[in-house]
Protein backbone atom coordinates (compact mmCIF):
# COMPACT_ATOMS: atom_id res chain seq x y z
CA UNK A 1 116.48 -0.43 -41.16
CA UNK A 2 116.01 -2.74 -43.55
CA UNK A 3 112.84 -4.14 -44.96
CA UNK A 4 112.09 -7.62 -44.15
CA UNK A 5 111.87 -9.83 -47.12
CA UNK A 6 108.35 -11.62 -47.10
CA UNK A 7 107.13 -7.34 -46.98
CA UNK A 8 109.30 -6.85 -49.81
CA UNK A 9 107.88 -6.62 -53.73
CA UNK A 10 107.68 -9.75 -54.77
CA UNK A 11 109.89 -10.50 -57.94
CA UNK A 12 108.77 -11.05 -61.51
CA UNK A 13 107.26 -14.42 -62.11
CA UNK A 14 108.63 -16.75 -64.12
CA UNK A 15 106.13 -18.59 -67.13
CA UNK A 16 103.21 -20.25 -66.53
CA UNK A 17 104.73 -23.52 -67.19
CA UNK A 18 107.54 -23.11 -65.18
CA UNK A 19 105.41 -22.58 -62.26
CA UNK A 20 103.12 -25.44 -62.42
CA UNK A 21 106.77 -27.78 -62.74
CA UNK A 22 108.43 -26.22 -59.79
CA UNK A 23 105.06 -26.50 -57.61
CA UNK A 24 104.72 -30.18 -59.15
CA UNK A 25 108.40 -30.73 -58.03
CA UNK A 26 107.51 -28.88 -54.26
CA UNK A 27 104.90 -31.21 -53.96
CA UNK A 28 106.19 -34.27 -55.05
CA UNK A 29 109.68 -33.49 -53.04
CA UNK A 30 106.99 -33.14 -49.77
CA UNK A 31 105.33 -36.22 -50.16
CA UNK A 32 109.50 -37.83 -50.86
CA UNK A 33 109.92 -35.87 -47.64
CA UNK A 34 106.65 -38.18 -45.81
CA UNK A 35 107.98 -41.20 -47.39
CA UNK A 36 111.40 -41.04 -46.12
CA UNK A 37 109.98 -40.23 -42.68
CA UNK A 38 107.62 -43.04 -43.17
CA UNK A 39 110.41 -45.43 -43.93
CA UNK A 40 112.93 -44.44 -41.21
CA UNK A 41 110.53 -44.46 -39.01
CA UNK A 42 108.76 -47.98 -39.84
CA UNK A 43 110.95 -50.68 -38.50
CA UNK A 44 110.42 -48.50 -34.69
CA UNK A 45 107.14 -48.20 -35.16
CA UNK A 46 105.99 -51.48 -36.76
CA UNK A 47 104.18 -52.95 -33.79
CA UNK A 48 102.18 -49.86 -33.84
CA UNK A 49 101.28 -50.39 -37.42
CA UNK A 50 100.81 -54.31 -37.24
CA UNK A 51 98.19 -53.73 -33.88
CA UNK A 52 96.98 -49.95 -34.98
CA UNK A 53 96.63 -49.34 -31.14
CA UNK A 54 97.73 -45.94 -28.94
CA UNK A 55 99.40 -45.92 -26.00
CA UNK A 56 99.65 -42.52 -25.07
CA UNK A 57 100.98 -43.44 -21.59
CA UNK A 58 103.41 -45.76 -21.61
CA UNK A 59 103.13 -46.83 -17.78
CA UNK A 60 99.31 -47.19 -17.98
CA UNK A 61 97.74 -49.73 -19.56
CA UNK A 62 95.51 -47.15 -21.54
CA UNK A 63 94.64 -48.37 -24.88
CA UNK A 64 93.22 -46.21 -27.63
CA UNK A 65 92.15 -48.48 -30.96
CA UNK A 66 92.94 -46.45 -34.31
CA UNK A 67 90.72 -49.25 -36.57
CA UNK A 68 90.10 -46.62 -39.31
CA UNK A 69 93.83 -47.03 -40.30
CA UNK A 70 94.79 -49.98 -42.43
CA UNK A 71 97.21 -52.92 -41.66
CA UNK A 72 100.18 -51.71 -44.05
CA UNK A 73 102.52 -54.78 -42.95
CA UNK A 74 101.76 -56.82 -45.49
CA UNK A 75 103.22 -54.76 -48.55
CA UNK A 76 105.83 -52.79 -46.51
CA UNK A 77 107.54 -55.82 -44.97
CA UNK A 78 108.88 -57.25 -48.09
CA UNK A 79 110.39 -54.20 -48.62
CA UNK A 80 112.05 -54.01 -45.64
CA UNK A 81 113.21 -57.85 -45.14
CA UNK A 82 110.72 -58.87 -42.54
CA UNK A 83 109.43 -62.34 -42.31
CA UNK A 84 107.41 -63.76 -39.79
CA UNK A 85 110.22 -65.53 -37.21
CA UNK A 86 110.11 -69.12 -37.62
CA UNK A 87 109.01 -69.77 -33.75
CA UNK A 88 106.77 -67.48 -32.73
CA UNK A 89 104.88 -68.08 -36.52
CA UNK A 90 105.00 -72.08 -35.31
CA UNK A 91 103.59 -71.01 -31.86
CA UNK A 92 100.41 -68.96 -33.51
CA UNK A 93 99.97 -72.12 -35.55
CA UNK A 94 99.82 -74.39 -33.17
CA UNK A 95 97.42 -72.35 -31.13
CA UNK A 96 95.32 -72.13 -34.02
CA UNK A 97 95.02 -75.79 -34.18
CA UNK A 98 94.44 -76.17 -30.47
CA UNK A 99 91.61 -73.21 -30.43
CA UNK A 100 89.93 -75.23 -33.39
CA UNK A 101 90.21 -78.65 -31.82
CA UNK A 102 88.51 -77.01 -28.24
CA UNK A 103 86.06 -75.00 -29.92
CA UNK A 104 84.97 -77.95 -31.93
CA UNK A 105 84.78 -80.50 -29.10
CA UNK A 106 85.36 -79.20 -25.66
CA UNK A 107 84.27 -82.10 -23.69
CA UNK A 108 87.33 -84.72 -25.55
CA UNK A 109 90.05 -81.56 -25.26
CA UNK A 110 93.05 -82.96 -26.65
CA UNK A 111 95.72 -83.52 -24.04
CA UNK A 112 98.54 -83.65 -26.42
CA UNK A 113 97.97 -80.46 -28.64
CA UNK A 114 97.38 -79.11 -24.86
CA UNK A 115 100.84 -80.19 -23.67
CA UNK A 116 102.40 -79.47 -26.78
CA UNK A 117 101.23 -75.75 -26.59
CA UNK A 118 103.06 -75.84 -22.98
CA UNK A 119 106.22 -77.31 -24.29
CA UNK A 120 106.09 -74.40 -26.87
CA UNK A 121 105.45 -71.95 -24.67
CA UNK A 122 108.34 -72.84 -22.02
CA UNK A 123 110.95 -72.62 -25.71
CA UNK A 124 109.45 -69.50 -26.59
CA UNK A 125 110.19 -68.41 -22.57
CA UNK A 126 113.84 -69.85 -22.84
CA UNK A 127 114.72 -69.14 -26.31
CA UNK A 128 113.53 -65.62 -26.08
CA UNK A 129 113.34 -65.09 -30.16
CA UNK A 130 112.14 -61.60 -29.46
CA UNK A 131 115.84 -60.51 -29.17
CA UNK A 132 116.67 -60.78 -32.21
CA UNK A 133 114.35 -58.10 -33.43
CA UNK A 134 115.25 -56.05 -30.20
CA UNK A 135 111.33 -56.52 -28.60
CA UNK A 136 112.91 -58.30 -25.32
CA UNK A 137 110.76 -56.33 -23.49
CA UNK A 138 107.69 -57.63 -24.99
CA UNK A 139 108.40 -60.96 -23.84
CA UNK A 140 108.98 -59.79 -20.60
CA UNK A 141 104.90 -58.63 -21.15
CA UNK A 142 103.69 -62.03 -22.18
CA UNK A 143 105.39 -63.45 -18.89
CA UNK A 144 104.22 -60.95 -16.32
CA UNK A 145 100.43 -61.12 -17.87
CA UNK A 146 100.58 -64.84 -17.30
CA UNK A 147 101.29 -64.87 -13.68
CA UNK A 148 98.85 -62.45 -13.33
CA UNK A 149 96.32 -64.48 -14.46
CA UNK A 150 97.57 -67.48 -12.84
CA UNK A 151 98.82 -65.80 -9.56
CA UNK A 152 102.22 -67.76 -10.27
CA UNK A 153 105.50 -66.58 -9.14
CA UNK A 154 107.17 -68.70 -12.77
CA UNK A 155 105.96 -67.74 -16.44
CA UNK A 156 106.18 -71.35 -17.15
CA UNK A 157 103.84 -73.14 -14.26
CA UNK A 158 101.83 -70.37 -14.97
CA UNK A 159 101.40 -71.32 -18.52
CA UNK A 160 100.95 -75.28 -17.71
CA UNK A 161 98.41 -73.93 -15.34
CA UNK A 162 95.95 -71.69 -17.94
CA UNK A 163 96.76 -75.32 -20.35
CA UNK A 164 95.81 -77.85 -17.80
CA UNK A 165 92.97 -79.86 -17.99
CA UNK A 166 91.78 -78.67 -14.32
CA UNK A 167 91.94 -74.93 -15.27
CA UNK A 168 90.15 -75.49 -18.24
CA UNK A 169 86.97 -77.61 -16.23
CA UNK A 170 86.56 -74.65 -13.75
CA UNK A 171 87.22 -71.86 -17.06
CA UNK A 172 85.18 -72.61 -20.09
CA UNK A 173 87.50 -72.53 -23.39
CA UNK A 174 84.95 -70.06 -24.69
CA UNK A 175 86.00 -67.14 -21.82
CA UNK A 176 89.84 -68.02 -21.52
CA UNK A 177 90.61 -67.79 -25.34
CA UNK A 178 89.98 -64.61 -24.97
CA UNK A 179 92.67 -63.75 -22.53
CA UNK A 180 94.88 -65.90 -25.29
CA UNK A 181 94.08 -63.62 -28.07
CA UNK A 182 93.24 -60.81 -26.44
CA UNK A 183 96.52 -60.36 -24.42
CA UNK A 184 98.95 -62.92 -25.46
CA UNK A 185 98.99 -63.76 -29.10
CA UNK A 186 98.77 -60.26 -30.13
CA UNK A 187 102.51 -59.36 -28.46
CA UNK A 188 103.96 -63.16 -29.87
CA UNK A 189 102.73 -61.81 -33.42
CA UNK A 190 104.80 -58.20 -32.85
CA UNK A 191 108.14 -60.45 -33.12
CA UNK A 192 110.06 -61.03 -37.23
CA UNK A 193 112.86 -62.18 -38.66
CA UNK A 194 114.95 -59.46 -41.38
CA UNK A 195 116.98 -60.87 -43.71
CA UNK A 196 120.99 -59.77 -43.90
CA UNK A 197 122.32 -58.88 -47.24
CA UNK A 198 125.74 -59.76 -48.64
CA UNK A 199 127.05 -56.11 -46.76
CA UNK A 200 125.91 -57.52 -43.44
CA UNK A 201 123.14 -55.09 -43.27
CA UNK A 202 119.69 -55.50 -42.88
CA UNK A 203 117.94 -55.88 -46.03
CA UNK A 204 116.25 -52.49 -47.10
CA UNK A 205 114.80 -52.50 -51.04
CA UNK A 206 113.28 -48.84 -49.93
CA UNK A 207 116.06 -46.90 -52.45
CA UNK A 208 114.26 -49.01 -55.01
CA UNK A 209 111.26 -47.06 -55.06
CA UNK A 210 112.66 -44.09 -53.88
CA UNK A 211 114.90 -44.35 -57.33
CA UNK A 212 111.71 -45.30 -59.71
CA UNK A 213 109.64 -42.58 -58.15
CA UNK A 214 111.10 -39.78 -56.89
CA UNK A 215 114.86 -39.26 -57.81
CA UNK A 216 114.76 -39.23 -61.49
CA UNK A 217 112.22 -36.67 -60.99
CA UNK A 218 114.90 -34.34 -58.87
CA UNK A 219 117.53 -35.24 -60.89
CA UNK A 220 115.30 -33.72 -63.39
CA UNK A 221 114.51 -30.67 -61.89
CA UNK A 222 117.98 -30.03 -61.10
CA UNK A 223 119.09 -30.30 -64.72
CA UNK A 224 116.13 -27.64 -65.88
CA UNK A 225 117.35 -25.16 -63.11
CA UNK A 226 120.94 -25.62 -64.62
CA UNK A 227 120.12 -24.82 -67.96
CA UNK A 228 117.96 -22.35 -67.05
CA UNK A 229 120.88 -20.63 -64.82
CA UNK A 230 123.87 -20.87 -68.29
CA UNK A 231 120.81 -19.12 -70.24
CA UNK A 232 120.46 -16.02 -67.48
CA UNK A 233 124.55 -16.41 -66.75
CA UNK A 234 126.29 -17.62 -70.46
CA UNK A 235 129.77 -17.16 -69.39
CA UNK A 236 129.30 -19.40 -66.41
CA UNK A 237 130.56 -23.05 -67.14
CA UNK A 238 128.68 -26.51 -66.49
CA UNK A 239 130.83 -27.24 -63.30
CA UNK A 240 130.08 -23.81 -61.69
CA UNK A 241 125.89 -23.73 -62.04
CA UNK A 242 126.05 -27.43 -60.70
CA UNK A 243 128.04 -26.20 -57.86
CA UNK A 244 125.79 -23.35 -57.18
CA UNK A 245 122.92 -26.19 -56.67
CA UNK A 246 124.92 -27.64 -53.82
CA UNK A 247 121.90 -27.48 -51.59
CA UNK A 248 120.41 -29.99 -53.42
CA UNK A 249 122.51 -32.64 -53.28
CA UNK A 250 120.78 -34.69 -50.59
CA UNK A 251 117.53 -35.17 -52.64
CA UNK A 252 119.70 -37.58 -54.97
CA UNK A 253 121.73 -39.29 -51.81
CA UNK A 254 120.66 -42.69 -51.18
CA UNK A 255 122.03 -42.31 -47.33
CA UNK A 256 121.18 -39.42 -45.13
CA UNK A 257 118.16 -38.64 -46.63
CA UNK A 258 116.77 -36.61 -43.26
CA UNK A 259 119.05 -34.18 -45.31
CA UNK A 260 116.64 -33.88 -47.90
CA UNK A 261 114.47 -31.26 -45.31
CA UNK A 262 116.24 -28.57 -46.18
CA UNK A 263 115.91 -28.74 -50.60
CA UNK A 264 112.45 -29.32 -49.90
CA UNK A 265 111.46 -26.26 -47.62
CA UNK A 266 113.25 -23.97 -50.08
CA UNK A 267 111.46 -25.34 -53.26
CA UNK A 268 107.95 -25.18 -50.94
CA UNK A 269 109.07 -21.78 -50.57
CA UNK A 270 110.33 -20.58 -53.44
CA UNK A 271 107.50 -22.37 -55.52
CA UNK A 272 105.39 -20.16 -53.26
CA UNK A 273 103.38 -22.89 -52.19
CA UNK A 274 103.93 -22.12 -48.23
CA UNK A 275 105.58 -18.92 -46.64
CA UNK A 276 108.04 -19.87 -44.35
CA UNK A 277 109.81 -16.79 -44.54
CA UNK A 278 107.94 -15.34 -41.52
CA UNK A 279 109.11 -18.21 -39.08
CA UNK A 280 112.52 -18.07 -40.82
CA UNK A 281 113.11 -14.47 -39.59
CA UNK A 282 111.77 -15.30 -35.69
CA UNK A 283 114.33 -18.64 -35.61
CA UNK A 284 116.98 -16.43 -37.29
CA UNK A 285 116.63 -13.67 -35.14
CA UNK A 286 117.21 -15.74 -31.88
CA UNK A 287 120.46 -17.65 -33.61
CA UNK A 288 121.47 -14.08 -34.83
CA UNK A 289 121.14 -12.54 -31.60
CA UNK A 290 123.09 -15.26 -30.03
CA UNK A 291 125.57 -15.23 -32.86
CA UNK A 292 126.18 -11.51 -32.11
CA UNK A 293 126.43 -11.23 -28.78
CA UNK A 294 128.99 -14.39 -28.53
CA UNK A 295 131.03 -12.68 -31.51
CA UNK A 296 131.11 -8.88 -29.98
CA UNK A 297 132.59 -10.28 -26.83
CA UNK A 298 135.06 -11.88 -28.76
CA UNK A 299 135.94 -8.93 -30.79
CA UNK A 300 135.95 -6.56 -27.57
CA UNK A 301 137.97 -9.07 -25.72
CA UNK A 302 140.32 -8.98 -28.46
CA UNK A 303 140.61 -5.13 -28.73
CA UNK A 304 141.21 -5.27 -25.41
CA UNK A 305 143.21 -7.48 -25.12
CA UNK A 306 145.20 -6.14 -28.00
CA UNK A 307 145.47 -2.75 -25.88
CA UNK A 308 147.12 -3.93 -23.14
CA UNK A 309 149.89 -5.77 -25.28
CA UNK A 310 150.44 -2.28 -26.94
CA UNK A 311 150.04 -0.75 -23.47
CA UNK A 312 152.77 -3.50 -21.88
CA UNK A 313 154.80 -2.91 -25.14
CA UNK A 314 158.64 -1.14 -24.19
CA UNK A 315 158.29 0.47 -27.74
CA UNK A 316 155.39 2.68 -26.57
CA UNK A 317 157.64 5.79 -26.46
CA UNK A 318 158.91 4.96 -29.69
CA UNK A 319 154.46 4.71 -30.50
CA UNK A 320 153.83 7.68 -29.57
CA UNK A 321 156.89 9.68 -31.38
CA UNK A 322 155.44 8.20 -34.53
CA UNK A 323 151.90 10.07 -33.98
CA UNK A 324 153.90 13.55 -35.30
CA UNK A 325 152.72 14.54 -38.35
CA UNK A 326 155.74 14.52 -40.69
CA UNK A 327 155.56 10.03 -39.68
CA UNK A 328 151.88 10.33 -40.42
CA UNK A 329 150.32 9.24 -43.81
CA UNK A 330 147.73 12.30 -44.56
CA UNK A 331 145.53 12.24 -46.97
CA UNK A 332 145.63 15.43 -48.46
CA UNK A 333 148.48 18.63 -47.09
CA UNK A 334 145.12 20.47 -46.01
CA UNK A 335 143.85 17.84 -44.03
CA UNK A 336 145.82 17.25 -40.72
CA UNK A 337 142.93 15.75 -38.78
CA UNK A 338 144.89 16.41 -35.39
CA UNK A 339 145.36 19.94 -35.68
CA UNK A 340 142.06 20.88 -37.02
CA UNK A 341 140.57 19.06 -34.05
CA UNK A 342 142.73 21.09 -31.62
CA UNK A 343 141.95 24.09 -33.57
CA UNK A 344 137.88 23.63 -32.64
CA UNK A 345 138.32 22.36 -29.55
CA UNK A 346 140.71 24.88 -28.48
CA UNK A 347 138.37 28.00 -28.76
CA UNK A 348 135.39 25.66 -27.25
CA UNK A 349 137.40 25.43 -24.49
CA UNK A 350 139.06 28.79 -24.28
CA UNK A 351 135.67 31.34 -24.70
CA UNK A 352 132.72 28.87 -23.37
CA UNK A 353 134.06 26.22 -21.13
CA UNK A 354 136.48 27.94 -18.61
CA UNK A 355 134.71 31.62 -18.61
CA UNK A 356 131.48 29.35 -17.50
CA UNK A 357 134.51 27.85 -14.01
CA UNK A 358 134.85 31.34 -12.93
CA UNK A 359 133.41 30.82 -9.40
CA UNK A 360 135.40 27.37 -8.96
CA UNK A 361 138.69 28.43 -10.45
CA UNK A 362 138.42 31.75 -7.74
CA UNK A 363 137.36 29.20 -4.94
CA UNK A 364 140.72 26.88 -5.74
CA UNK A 365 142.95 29.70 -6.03
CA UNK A 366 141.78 31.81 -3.33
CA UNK A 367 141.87 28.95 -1.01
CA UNK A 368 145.98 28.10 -2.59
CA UNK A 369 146.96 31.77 -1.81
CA UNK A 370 145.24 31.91 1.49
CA UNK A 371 146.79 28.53 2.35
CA UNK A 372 150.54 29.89 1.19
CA UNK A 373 150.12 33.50 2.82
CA UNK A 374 149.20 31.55 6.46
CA UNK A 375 152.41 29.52 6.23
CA UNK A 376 154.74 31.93 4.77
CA UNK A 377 153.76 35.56 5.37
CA UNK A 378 151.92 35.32 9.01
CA UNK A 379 153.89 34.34 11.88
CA UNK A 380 152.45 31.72 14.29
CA UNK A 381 151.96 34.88 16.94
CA UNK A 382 149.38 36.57 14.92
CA UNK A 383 147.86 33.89 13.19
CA UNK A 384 145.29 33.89 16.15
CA UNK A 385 143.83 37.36 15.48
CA UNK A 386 140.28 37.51 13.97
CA UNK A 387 140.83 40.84 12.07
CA UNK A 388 143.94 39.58 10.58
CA UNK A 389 142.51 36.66 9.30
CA UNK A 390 140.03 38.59 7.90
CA UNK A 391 142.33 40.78 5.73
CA UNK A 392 144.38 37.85 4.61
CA UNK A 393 141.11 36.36 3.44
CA UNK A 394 140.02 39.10 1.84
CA UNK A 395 143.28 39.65 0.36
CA UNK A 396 142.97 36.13 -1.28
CA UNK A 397 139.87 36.46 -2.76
CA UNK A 398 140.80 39.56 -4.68
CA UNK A 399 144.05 38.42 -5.72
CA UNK A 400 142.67 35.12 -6.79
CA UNK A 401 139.64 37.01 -8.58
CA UNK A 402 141.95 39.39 -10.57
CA UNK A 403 144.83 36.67 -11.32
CA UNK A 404 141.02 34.30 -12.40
CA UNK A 405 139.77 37.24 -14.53
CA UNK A 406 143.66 38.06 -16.55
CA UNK A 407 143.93 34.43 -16.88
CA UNK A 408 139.78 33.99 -18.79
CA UNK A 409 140.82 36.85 -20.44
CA UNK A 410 143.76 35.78 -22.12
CA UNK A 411 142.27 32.31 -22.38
CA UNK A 412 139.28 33.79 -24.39
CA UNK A 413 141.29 36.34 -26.34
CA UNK A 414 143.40 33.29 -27.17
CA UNK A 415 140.54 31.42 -28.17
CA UNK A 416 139.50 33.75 -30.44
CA UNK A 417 142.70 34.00 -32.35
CA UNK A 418 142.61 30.46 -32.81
CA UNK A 419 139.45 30.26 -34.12
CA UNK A 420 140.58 32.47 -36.85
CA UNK A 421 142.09 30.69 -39.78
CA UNK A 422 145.64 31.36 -40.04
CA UNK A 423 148.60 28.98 -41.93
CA UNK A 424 150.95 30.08 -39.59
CA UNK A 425 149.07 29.73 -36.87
CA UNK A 426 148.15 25.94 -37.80
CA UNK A 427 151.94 25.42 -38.56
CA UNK A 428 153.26 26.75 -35.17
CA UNK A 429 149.92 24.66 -33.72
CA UNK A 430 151.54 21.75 -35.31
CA UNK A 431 154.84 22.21 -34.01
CA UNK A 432 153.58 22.67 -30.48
CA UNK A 433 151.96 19.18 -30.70
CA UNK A 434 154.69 17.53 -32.35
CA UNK A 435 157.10 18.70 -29.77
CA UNK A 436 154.47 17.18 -26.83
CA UNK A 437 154.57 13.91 -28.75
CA UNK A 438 158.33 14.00 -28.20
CA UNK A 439 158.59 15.30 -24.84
CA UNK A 440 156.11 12.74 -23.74
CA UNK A 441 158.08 10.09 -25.06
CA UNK A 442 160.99 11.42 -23.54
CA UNK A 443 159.52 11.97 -20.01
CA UNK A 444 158.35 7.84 -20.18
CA UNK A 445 161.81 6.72 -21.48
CA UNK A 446 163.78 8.51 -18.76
CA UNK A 447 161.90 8.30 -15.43
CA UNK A 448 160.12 5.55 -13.96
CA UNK A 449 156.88 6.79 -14.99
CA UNK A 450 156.46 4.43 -18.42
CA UNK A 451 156.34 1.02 -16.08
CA UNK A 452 153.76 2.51 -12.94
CA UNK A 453 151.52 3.90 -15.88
CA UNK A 454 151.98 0.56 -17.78
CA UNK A 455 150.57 -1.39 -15.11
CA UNK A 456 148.03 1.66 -13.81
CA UNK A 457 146.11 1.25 -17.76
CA UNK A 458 145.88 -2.37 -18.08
CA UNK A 459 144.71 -2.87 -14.62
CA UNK A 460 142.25 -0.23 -16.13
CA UNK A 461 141.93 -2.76 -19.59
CA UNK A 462 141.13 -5.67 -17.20
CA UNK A 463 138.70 -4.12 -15.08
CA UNK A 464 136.74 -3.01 -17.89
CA UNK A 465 137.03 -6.71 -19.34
CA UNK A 466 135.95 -8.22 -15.65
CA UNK A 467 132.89 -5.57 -15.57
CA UNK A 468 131.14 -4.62 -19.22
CA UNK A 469 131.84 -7.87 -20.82
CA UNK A 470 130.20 -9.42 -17.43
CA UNK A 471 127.24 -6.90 -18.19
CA UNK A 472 127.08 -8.34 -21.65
CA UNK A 473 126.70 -11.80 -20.52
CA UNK A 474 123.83 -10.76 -18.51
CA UNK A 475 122.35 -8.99 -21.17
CA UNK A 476 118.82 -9.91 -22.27
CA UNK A 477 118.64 -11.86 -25.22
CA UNK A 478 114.79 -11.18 -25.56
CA UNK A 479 115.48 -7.58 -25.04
CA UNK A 480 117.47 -7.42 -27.82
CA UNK A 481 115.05 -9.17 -29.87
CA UNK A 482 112.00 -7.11 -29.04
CA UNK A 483 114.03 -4.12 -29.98
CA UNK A 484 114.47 -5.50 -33.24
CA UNK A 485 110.89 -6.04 -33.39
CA UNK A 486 109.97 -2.44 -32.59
CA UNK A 487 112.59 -0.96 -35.09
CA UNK A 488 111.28 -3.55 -37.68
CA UNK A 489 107.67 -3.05 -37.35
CA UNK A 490 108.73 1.27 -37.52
CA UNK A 491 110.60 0.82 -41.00
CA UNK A 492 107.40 -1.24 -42.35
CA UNK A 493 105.45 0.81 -44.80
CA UNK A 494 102.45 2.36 -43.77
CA UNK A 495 98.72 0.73 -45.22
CA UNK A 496 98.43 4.11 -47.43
CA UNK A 497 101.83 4.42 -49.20
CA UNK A 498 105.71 4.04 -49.01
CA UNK A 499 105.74 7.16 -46.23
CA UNK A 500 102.68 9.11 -44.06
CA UNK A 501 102.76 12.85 -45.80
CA UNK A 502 103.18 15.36 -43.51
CA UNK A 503 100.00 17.50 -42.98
CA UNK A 504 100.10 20.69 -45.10
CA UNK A 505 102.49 19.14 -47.85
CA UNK A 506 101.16 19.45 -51.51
C-alpha cells in the first residue's frame, strides 16, 4: 500500500528567495481570492452593507446591529455603477425638509410640504422604482409597515393618514419620526440606479483594480515558474512549459474568476503555507470510491456481456478447435501452459483426491450393481426372500469394493507416472488434449447440443449480471472507505523507524 503523500519526505526546498515570492504570491492570490468573492457577492448583498444589520431569520423580524463594521457604499458604488435612483433620493429629500420644518416649529406644521410628502409617497407606491434594481419586495415592506401602523387596508390612505394634520395633533412629531426613520426611510434608501455601458451591461470598473493590483502580479509569477521550468527541462520549448501551467489560466481571466479557487489552493499548498493535502485525500477517497465502483460495474458488465456474444457466437466450435496447441502462440517450445497444468493437476487428482472418495465411490457403485443385479439377474419370484437379498447385497458391496480399489489403484499408479517428467509422455498428453478440443467441437457442430448449451450459459451470464452486480450496487460505500483507512493507517511508518524490528534480531 502506498504511502500517503502529506506522510511522505518532504522534497528539497527551493532558495530562500524563491520561497518568500511564492508565499508572497499565495497570499496575495488569497486575498485576490476575498476580493473577487467580495465583488460578486456585493451587488446581492449591498443592502446588508448600506444598513450593517443581521437577519438571521428571514421570517422573524429579528434584528442583530453589526455597528463595528463600516459603511463601504460610498467607495464601492462608483465602482460598480450605482447611483442613488433619482426618486427615492427626491423622496429622502423632501422628508428631510419636512422633518426640519416640524422639528423647528411644530405648532405652524406646514400643510403643503405635508401633502407634498403624500403625493410622493402615493408615486413612489405606483411607480414602484424598486424594480429596477430587483428590491420589489422591499416596497412591498414599506407598504405592509404602513397599514400596520395605520390599521389601513390601502398603503396610500395609510400614508395620508400618518401625514395628516389630525394624526399628527393626537402623535407628537417628536415620537412618529421615529417610526419614519426607523422603519421606513431606511428600506426607501436600499433602492439605486446602475448605469448601462455601451455592451448593454451593467457598468462594472472592478477588472480595473483587479488589473492594477493583482494580475500583473500573476502574470508575473507565471512567467518566473516558466523560466524556471526551460532551466530544469532545456529541451522543452516556450509553447510546451506555458501549456503545462494550464491550471493557471483563470487567475489572468477577466470572466469566470470563481475559477481562480483552484490556482490559489495549489499555490497555498505548494507554498506550504496551509496543508490541504489531508482533506484532499478524505474528498478524493469518497469521489474515488464512487468512481470505482461505477467503473467496475461497467467493466464486469462488459466482460459479461462480451461472454455471452462469444457464448451465442455459431463459430464457437470453430473457438474452441483453435485452443490446440499447434494454433496457439507459445512463448517458448518448453512452455505449453496447458499441459503443464494438466500434468500437476493430474497426479493431485489421481494419488490425493479420489483415494480420499473411497467410501462414496463404493456407496455409488455398490448401490449401481445392486440396482442392475435386482432387475436383471433375480426374477420377480425370489426377489421377496430376505436371505437372498442379503447375498445380492453383499455381493455388491464386494464387487463394488474390489472394482473401487483396481480402479484407485490404477488411478494412483497413473498419477505417479505422470508426475514423472517424461517428453513423451507430455507429447502423447498433448495429443490427448488436442484431440478433446476437436472432438468437442465436433460433438457441438453435429448434434443439437451447441444451441441448448448456448442458451443454458448465458442464462447462467445473466443471472450472474441480475445478482453480483445487484450486490455491488448495494455495496457500502463507507465500508469501502474505512477499509482503506485501516490498510492506510497499517502501511504508515511506525513513531521509531521505517519498520518495528522483530525481537531477537541484531
Amino acid at each position: 500500500m502506498a504511502r500517503p503523500r502529506w506522510q511522505q519526505p518532504s522534497p528539497r526546498r527551493p532558495g530562500r528567495r524563491q520561497r518568500l515570492w511564492d508565499r508572497f504570491v499565495a497570499v496575495w492570490a488569497g486575498v485576490n481570492l476575498l476580493w473577487v468573492g467580495f465583488d460578486l457577492s456585493y451587488v446581492p448583498l449591498r443592502t446588508f452593507w448600506l444598513q450593517r444589520n443581521l437577519h438571521p431569520i428571514p421570517s422573524v423580524p429579528l434584528v442583530v446591529p453589526l455597528p463595528f463594521l463600516p459603511d463601504i457604499t460610498a467607495w464601492v458604488d462608483p465602482v460598480k455603477g450605482i447611483e442613488p435612483h433619482r426618486e427615492t433620493q427626491a423622496y429622502l429629500d423632501q422628508f428631510a425638509r419636512l422633518d426640519q420644518a416640524l422639528l423647528a416649529a411644530p405648532a405652524n406644521s406646514g400643510q403643503a410640504l405635508l401633502a407634498r410628502q403624500v403625493d410622493l409617497t402615493g408615486q413612489l407606491i405606483d411607480s414602484n422604482p424598486f424594480l429596477a434594481s430587483g428590491q420589489s419586495a422591499t416596497l412591498e415592506k414599506i407598504k405592509n409597515r404602513l397599514r400596520q401602523r395605520a390599521d389601513q387596508d390601502s398603503a396610500k390612505q395609510a400614508a395620508a393618514q400618518l401625514l395628516s394634520e389630525d394624526w399628527l395633533a393626537r402623535h407628537p412629531w417628536s415620537q412618529e419620526r421615529l417610526f419614519w426613520r426607523d422603519q421606513v426611510l431606511p428600506l426607501v434608501k436600499t433602492n439605486y440606479w446602475r448605469s448601462i455601458d455601451e455592451n448593454a451591461r451593467p457598468t462594472d470598473h472592478a477588472w480595473r483594480l483587479d488589473l492594477l493590483l493583482f494580475q500583473w502580479v500573476f502574470a508575473l509569477d507565471i512567467l518566473q515558474r516558466v523560466v524556471r521550468l526551460r532551466r530544469r527541462l532545456p529541451g522543452l520549448s516556450w509553447r510546451d512549459a506555458l501549456l503545462r501551467r494550464w491550471f493557471d489560466l483563470p487567475l489572468l481571466l477577466p470572466f469566470w474568476r470563481w475559477l481562480r479557487l483552484g490556482p490559489v489552493i495549489v499555490r497555498l499548498q505548494t507554498s506550504g503555507l496551509v496543508n490541504l493535502e489531508p482533506l484532499r485525500a478524505v474528498v478524493s477517497r469518497g469521489v474515488v470510491a464512487l468512481l470505482a465502483l461505477e467503473l467496475f460495474e461497467v467493466l464486469a458488465l462488459q466482460l459479461l456481456d462480451g461472454l455471452q456474444g462469444l457464448v451465442r457466437s455459431p463459430r464457437l466450435p470453430q473457438r474452441l478447435r483453435a485452443l490446440r496447441s499447434h494454433q496457439s502462440v507459445a512463448r517458448s517450445d518448453d512452455e505449453r501452459e496447458l499441459v503443464e497444468l494438466v500434468r500437476i493437476w493430474a497426479p493431485l487428482l489421481l494419488t490425493q483426491v479420489a483415494p480420499r472418495l473411497a467410501p462414496e465411490l463404493q456407496g455409488l457403485l455398490g448401490y449401481s450393481l445392486r440396482q442392475s443385479l435386482d432387475r436383471t439377474v433375480v426374477p420377480p419370484p425370489l426377489r421377496q426372500l430376505a436371505p437372498l437379498l442379503q447375498v445380492e447385497s453383499g455381493i455388491s458391496r464386494q464387487l463394488a469394493s474390489g472394482m473401487v480399489d483396481s480402479l484407485l489403484d490404477l488411478s494412483r499408479r497413473s498419477g505417479e507416472r505422470l508426475a514423472q517428467r517424461d517428453d513423451r509422455q507430455l507429447e502423447l498428453l498433448q495429443q490427448c488434449i488436442d484431440r478433446f478440443w476437436d472432438e468437442l467441437a465436433l460433438a457441438l457442430e453435429t448434434g443439437s447440443a451447441l444451441q441448448r448449451s448456448q442458451e443454458l450459459i448465458c442464462a447462467l451470464i445473466e443471472g450472474v449480471k441480475g445478482t453480483y452486480l445487484s450486490q455491488i450496487n448495494r455495496a457500502s460505500i463507507e465500508a469501502l472507505i474505512q477499509e482503506l483507512d485501516q490498510l492506510m493507517a497499517a502501511a504508515a511508518p511506525q513513531p521509531g523507524g521505517e519498520a518495528a524490528e522483530m525481537p531477537g534480531t541484531p
